[in-house]
Protein backbone atom coordinates (compact mmCIF):
# COMPACT_ATOMS: atom_id res chain seq x y z
CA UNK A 1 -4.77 26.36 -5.80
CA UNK A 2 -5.86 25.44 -9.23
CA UNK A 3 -4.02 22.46 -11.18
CA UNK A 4 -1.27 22.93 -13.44
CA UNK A 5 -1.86 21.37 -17.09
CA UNK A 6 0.52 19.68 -19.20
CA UNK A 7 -1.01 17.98 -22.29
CA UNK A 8 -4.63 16.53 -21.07
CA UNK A 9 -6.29 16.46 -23.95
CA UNK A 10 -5.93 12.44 -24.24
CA UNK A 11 -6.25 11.98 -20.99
CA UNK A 12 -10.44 12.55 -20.66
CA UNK A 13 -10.94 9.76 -23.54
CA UNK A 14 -8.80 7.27 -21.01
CA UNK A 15 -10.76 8.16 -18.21
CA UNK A 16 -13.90 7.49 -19.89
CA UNK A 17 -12.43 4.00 -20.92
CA UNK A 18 -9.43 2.42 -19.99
CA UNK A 19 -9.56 4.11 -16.11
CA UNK A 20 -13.25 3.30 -15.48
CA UNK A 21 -13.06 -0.19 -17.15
CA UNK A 22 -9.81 -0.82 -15.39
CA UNK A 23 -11.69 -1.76 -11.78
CA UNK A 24 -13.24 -4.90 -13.58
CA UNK A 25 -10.37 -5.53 -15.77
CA UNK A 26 -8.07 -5.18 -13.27
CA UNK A 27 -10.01 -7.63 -11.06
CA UNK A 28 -10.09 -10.35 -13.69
CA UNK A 29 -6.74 -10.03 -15.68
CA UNK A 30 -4.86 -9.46 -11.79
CA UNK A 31 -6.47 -12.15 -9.93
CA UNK A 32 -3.76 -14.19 -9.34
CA UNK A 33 -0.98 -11.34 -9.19
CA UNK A 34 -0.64 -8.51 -6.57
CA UNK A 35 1.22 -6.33 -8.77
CA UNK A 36 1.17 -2.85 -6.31
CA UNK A 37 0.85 -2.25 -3.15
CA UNK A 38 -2.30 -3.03 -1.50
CA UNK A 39 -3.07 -5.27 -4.45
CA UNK A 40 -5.11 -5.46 -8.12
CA UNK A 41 -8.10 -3.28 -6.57
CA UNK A 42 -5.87 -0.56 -4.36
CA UNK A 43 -8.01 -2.41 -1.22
CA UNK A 44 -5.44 -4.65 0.40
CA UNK A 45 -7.72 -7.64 -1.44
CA UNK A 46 -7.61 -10.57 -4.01
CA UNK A 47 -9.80 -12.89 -4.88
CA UNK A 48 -7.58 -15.82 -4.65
CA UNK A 49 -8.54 -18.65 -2.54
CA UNK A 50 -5.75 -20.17 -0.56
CA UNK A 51 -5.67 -23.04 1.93
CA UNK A 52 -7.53 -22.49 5.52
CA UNK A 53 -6.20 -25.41 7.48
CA UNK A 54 -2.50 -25.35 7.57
CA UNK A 55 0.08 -28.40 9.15
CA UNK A 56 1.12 -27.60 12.40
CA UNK A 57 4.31 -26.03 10.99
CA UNK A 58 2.30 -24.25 8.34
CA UNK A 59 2.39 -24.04 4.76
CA UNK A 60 5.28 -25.25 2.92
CA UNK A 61 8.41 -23.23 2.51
CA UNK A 62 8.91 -22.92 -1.19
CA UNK A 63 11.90 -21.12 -0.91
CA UNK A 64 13.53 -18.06 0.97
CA UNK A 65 16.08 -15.65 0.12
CA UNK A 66 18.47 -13.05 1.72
CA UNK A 67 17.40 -9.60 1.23
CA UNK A 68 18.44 -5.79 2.69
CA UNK A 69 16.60 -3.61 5.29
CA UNK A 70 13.43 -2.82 3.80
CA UNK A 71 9.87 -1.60 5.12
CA UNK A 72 8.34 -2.37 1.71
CA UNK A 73 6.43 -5.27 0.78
CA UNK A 74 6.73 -7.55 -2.12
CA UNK A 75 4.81 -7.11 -5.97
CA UNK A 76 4.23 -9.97 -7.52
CA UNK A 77 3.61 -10.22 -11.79
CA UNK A 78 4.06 -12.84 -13.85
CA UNK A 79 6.85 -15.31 -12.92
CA UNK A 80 8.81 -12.24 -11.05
CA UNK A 81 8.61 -11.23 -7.32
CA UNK A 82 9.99 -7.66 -6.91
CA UNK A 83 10.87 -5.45 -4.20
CA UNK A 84 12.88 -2.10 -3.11
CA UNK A 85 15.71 -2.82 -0.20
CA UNK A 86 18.53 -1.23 1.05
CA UNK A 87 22.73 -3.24 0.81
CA UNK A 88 26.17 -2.33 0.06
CA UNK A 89 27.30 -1.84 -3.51
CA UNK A 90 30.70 -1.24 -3.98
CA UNK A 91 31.26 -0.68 -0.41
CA UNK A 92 28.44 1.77 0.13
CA UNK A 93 24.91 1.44 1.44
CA UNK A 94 21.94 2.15 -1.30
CA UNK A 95 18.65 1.32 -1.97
CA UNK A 96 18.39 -1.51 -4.62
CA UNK A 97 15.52 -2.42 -6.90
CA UNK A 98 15.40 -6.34 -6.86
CA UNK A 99 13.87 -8.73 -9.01
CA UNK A 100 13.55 -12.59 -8.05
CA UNK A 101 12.28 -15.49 -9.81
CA UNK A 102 8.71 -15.85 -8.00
CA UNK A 103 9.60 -19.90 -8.45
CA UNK A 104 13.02 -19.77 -7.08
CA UNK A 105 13.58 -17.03 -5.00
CA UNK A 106 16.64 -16.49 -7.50
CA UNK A 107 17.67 -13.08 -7.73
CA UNK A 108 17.68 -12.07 -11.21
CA UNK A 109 18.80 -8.29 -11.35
CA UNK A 110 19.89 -5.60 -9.06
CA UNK A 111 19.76 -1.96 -9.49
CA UNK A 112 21.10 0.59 -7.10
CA UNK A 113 18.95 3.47 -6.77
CA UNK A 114 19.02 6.36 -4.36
CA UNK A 115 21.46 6.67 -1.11
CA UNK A 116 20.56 5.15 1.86
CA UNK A 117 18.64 5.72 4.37
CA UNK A 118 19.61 5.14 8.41
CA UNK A 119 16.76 5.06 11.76
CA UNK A 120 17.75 4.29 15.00
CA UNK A 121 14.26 4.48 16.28
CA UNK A 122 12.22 3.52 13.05
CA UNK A 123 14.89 1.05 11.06
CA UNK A 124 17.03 1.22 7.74
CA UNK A 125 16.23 1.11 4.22
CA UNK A 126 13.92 2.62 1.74
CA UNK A 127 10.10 2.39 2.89
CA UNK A 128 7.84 1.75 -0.35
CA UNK A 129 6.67 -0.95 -2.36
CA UNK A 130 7.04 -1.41 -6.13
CA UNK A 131 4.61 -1.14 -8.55
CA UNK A 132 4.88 -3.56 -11.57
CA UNK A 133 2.91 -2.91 -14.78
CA UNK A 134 3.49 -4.98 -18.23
CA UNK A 135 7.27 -4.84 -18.72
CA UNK A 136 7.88 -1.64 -16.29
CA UNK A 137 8.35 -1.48 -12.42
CA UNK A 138 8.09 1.81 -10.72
CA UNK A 139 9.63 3.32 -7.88
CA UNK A 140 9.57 5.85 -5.19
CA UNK A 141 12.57 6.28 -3.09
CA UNK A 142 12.70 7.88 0.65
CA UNK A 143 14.20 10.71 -0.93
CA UNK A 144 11.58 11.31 -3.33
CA UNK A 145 13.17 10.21 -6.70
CA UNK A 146 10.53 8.16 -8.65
CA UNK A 147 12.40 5.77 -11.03
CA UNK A 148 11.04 3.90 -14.17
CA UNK A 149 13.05 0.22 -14.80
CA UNK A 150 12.75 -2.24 -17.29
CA UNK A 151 11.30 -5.56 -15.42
CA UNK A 152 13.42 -8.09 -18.04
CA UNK A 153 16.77 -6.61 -17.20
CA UNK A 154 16.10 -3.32 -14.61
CA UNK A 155 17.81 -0.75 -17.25
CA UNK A 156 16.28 2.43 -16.09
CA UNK A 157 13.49 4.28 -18.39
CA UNK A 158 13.21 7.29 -16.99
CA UNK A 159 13.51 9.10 -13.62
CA UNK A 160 12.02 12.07 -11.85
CA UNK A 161 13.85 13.82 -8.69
CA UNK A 162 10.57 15.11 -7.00
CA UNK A 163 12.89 17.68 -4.56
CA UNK A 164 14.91 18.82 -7.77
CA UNK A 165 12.41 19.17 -9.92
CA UNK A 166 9.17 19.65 -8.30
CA UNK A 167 10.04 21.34 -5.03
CA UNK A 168 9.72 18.21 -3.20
CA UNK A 169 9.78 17.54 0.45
CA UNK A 170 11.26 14.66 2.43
CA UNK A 171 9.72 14.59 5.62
CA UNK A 172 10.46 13.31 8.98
CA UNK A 173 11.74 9.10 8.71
CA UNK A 174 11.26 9.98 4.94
CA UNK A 175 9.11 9.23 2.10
CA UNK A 176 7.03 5.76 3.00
CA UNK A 177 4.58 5.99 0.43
CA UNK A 178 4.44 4.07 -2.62
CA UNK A 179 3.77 5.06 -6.24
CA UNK A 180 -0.03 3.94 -7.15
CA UNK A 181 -0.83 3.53 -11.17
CA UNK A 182 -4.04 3.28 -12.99
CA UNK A 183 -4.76 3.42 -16.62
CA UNK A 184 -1.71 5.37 -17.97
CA UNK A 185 -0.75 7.27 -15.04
CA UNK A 186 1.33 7.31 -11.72
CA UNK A 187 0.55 9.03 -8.65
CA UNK A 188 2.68 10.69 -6.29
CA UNK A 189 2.60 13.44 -3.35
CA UNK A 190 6.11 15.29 -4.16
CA UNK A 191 5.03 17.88 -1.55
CA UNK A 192 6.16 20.97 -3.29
CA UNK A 193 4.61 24.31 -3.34
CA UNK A 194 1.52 24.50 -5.68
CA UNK A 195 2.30 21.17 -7.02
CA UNK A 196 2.38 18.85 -4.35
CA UNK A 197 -0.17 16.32 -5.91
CA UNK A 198 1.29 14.78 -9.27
CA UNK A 199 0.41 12.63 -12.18
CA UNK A 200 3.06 10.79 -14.94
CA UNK A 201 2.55 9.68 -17.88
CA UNK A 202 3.53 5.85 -17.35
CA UNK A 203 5.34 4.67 -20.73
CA UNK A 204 7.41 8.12 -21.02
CA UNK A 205 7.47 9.71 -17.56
CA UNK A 206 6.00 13.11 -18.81
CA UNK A 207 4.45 15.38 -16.40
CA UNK A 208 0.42 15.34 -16.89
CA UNK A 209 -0.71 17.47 -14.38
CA UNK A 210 0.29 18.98 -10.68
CA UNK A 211 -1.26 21.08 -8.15
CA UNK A 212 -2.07 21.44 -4.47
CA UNK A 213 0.19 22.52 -1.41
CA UNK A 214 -0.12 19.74 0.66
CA UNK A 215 2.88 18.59 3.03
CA UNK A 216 3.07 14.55 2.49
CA UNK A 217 2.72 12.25 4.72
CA UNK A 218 3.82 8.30 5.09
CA UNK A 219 0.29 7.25 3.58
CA UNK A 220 0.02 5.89 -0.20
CA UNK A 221 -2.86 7.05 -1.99
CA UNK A 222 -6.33 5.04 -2.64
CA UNK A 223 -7.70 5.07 -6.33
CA UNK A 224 -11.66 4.13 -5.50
CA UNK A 225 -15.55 4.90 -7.25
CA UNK A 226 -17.68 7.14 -4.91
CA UNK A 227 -20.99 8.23 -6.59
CA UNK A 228 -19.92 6.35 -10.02
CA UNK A 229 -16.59 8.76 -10.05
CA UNK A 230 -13.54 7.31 -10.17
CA UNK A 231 -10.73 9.68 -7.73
CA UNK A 232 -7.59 9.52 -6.07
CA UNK A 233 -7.67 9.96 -2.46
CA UNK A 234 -4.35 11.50 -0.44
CA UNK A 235 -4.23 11.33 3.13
CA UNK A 236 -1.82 14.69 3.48
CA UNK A 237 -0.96 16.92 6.60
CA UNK A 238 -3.66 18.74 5.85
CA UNK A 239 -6.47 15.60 5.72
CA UNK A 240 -8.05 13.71 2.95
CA UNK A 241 -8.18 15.17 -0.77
CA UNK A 242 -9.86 13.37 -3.14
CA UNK A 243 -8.95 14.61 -6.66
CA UNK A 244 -9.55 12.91 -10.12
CA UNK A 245 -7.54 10.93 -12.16
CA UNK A 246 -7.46 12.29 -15.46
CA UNK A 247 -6.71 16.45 -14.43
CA UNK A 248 -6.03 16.30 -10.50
CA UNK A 249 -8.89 18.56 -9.84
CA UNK A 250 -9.86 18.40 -6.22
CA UNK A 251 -13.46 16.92 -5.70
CA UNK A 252 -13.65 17.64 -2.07
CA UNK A 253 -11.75 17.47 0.96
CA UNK A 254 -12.04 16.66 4.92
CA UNK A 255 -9.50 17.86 7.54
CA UNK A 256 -7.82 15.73 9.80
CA UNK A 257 -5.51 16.44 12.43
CA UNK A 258 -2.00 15.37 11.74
CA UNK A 259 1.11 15.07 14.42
CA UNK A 260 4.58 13.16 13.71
CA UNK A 261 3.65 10.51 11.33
CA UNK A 262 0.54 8.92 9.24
CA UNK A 263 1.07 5.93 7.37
CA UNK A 264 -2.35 4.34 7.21
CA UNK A 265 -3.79 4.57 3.49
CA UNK A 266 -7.51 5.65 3.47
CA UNK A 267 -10.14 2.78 2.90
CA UNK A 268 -13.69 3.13 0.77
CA UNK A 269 -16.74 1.65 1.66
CA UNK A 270 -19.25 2.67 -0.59
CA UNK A 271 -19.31 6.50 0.18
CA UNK A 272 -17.53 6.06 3.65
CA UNK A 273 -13.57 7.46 3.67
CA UNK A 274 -11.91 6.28 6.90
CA UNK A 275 -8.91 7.14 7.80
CA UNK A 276 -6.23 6.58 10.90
CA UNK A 277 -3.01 7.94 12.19
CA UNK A 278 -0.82 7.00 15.91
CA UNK A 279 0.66 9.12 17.93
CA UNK A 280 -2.63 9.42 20.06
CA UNK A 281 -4.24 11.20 17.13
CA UNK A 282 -7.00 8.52 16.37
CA UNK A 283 -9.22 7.54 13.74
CA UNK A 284 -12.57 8.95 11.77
CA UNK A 285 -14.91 8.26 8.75
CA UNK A 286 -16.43 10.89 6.80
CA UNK A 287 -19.91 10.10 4.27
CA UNK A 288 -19.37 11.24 0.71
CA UNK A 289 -22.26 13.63 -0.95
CA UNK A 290 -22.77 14.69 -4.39
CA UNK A 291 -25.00 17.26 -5.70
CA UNK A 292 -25.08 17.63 -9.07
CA UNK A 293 -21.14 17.85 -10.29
CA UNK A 294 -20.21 19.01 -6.51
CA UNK A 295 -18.94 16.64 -4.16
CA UNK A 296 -18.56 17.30 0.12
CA UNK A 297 -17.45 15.50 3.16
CA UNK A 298 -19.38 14.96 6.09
CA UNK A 299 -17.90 13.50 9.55
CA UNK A 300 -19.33 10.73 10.62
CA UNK A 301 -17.45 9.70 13.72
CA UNK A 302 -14.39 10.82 15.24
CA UNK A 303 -12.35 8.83 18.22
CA UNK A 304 -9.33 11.47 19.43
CA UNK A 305 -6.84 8.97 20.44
CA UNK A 306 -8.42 5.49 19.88
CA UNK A 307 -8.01 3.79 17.07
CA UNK A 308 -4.98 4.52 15.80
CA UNK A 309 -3.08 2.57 13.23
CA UNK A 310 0.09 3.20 13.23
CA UNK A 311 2.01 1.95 10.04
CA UNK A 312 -0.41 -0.60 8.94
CA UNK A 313 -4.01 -0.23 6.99
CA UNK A 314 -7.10 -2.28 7.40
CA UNK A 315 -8.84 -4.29 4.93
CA UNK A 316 -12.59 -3.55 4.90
CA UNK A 317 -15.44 -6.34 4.36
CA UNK A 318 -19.29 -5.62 4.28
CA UNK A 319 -19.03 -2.51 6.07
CA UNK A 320 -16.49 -3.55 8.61
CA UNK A 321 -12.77 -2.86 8.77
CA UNK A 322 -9.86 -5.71 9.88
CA UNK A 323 -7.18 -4.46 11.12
CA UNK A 324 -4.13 -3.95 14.21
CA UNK A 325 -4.43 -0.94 16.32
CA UNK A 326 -2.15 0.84 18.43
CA UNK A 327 1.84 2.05 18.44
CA UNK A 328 4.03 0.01 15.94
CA UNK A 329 6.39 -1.22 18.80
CA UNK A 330 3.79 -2.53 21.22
CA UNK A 331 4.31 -6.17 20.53
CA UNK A 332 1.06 -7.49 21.71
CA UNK A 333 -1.56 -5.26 20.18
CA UNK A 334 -4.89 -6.45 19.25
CA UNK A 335 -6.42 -7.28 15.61
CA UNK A 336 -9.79 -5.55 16.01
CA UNK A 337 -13.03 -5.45 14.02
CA UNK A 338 -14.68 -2.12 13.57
CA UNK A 339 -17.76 -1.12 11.57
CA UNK A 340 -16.59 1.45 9.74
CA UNK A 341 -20.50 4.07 9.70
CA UNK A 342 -20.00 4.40 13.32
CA UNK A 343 -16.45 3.26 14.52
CA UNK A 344 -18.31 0.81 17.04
CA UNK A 345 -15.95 -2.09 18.34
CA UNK A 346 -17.28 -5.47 17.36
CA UNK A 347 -14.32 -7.22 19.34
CA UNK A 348 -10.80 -7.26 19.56
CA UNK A 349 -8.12 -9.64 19.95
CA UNK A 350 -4.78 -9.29 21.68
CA UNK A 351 -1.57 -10.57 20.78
CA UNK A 352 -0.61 -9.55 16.81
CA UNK A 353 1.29 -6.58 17.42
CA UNK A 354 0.65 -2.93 15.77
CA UNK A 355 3.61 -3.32 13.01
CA UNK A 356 2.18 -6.03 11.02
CA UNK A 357 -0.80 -6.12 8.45
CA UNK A 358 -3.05 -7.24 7.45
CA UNK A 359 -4.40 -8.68 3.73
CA UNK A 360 -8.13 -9.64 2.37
CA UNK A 361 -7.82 -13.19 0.48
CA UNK A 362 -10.88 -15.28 -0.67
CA UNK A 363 -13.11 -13.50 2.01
CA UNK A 364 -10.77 -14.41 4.91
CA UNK A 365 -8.07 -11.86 7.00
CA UNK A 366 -4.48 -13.05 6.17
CA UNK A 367 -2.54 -11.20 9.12
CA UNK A 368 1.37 -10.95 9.62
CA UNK A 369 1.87 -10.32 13.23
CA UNK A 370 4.87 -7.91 14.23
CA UNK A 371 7.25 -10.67 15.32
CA UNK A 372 6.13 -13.53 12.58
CA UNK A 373 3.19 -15.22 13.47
CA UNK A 374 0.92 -15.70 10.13
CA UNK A 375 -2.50 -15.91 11.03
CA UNK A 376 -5.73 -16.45 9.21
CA UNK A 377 -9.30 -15.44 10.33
CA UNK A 378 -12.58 -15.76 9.28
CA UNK A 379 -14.03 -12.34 7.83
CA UNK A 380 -17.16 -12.30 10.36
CA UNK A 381 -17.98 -9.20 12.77
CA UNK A 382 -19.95 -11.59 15.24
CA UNK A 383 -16.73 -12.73 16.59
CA UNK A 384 -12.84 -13.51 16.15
CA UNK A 385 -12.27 -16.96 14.79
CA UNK A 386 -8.95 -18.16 13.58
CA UNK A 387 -8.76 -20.17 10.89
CA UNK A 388 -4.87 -21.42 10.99
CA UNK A 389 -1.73 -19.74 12.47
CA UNK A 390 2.08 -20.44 11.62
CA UNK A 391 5.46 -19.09 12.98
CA UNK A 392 7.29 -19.76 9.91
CA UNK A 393 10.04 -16.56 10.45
CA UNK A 394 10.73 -14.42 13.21
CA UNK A 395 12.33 -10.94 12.99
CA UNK A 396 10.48 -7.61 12.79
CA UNK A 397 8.02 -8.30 10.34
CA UNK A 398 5.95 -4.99 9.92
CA UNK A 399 5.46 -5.45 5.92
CA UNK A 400 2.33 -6.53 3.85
CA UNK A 401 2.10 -10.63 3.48
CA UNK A 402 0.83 -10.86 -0.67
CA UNK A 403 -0.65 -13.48 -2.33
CA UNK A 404 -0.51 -14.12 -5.76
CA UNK A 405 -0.65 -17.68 -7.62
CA UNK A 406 -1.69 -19.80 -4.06
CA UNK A 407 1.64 -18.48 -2.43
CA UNK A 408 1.97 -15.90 0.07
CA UNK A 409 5.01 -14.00 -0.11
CA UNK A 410 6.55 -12.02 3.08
CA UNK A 411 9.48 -11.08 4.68
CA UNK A 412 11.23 -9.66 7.58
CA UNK A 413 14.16 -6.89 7.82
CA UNK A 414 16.44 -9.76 6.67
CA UNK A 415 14.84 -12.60 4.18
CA UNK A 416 11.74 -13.20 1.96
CA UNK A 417 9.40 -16.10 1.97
CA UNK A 418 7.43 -17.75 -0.53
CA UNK A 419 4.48 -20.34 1.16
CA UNK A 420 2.85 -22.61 -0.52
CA UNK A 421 -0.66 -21.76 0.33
CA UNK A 422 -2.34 -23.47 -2.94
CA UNK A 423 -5.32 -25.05 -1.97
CA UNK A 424 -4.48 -27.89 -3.71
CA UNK A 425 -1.40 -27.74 -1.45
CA UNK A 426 -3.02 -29.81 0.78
CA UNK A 427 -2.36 -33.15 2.24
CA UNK A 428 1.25 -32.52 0.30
């Protein structure tokens, strides 16, 4: 089904500007903030160096603060640390959009959100990470409502119920995935009927375009360049759809089987897609064409029922992926290195656990193991070689460690952290 329009007529002059500049920009004016999930780039990536020997007890403890239930990461901009959990106010559970001094830990505003959400099996509290921008924080609830806040004082801007207004779906565990921006717009799957796909104007919340029927899954959406054009890439029940920015027309698309749950982003590697899901369905990589202004997806590999992350994305590095394999609650699963043009095991090392992740900072592997173990290794496909490992925190950890300004922020299901990882830091 074709896209619906609302109002693109400024939209191609940002494409060919602000969007297309933005992966440089973004790269330079970002490099010490991680201000959306999987970082400045939409990779799981910064540039930031950070120390690689660590004390025995690891780096320094800057600070640490009580937080709710939460499966979302942290988002880091400026002096502020933000993130979406899930606590009482007045007497009833909600999710809450936080706001901490990144020096500190102090919180500095609280906004209840939407109701909350309860999983024996998977774990409370809302699943998605904020998205910071300027002097606005987005975000996208687990039942679909995508909310616009002030970052100085968290009065809301505007708000969209996706269900309501866009005939939304939650699915199963509900919505994981996180709002991605670029240029002037935010991305979302809403899941409804011929406009599943959508795009919102960032400063006012307007509706730029929708279209699509795809069911959602758990997986945020990658912004990446294949063949010098810039697209946004959902991972849906249906399989990747690459669409572009500016109008949400589809560019091409590659089925993939899809049972119970995919949470696993898609990665880019030059014209490679790869993309991952448990529940013994396995991992692939398709090779992006273009012919003239058409664009197709070729398989490149397929392993039914190997390689499966479960909740957690890899990082990719000169062709080959980083990253933990296997169900979410087996505790010692490995941290493997794949190439991602043929899906060929380079080697694999036990003991991380499939519900952590895993970040790419200064060319090394920054890796939060399922039950708190940090551990940094060296980037290299010849071979696993760790670098320095911590157990700072215990807990289920199965978020995203970030790094912004040399300290790594992370949490559990009950606290956050903020390390001093600085590499000045050291000998402190």
């Amino acid at each position: 089904m074709k896209p619906r329009f609302v109002d693109t007529s400024w939209v191609t002059s940002i494409c060919r500007g602000t969007v297309f500049v933005s992966v440089g920009f973004l790269s330079t004016l970002f490099a010490a903030e991680w201000p959306q999930y999987r970082g400045p780039n939409h990779d799981g990536s910064s540039p930031e160096k950070i120390l690689t020997k660590w004390p025995t007890e690891g780096p320094r403890v800057i600070w640490k603060a009580p937080l709710g239930a939460s499966f979302g990461s942290f988002a880091v901009s400026g002096d502020r640390a933000f993130c979406f959990i899930q606590r009482k106010v007045e007497e009833v559970d909600r999710e809450v959009a936080l706001a901490l001094d990144a020096k500190t830990g102090k919180e500095l505003w609280a906004v209840p959100l939407g109701k909350a959400t309860f999983d024996r099996q998977g774990g409370d509290g809302p699943r998605s990470t904020p998205t910071v921008d300027g002097n606005r924080v987005y975000i996208l609830g687990a039942h679909q409502e995508l909310t616009c806040l002030d970052a100085t004082d968290g009065k809301q801007i505007w708000q969209h119920d996706l269900v309501k207004e866009y005939g939304g779906r939650v699915i199963k565990w509900n919505s994981a995935a996180s709002p991605i921006l670029e240029g002037r717009l935010i991305f979302v799957n809403g899941g409804g009927a011929g406009q599943a796909l959508l795009a919102f104007d960032k400063a006012d919340g307007k509706l730029v375009w929708k279209g699509e029927d795809d069911t959602p899954t758990h997986a945020s959406p990658t912004l990446a360049t294949i063949h010098g054009a810039r697209q946004v890439i959902f991972f849906t029940q249906k399989g990747l759809v690459a669409v572009t920015p500016a109008a949400g027309r589809v560019l091409w698309r590659h089925p993939f089987r899809f049972q119970t749950s995919t949470a696993s982003s898609p990665i880019v590697s030059g014209d490679i897609v790869y993309c991952s899901a448990a529940y013994d369905v396995g991992a692939g990589a398709v090779r992006v064409a273009k012919k003239g202004d058409e664009f197709s997806a070729t398989e490149l590999w397929r392993k039914d029922g190997g390689l499966m992350n479960h909740w957690t994305t890899p990082v990719c590095k000169d062709g080959y992926l980083y990253g933990l394999y296997g169900r979410g609650q087996e505790a010692g699963a490995p941290l493997k290195c794949i190439e991602i043009a043929t899906g060929k095991e380079m080697w694999s090392q036990p003991g991380f656990g499939a519900g952590g992740a895993t970040v790419l900072i200064g060319g090394n592997v920054l890796v939060q193991s399922s039950r708190g173990p940090l551990v940094l290794v060296a980037a290299k496909s010849d071979g696993y070689q760790e670098l320095a490992r911590a157990q700072i925190y215990g807990g289920q950890c199965w978020t995203m460690p970030v790094v912004s300004n040399g300290k790594i922020f992370a949490r559990n299901t009950k606290e956050g952290f903020c390390l001093d990882a600085a590499p000045q830091s050291a000998g402190k």
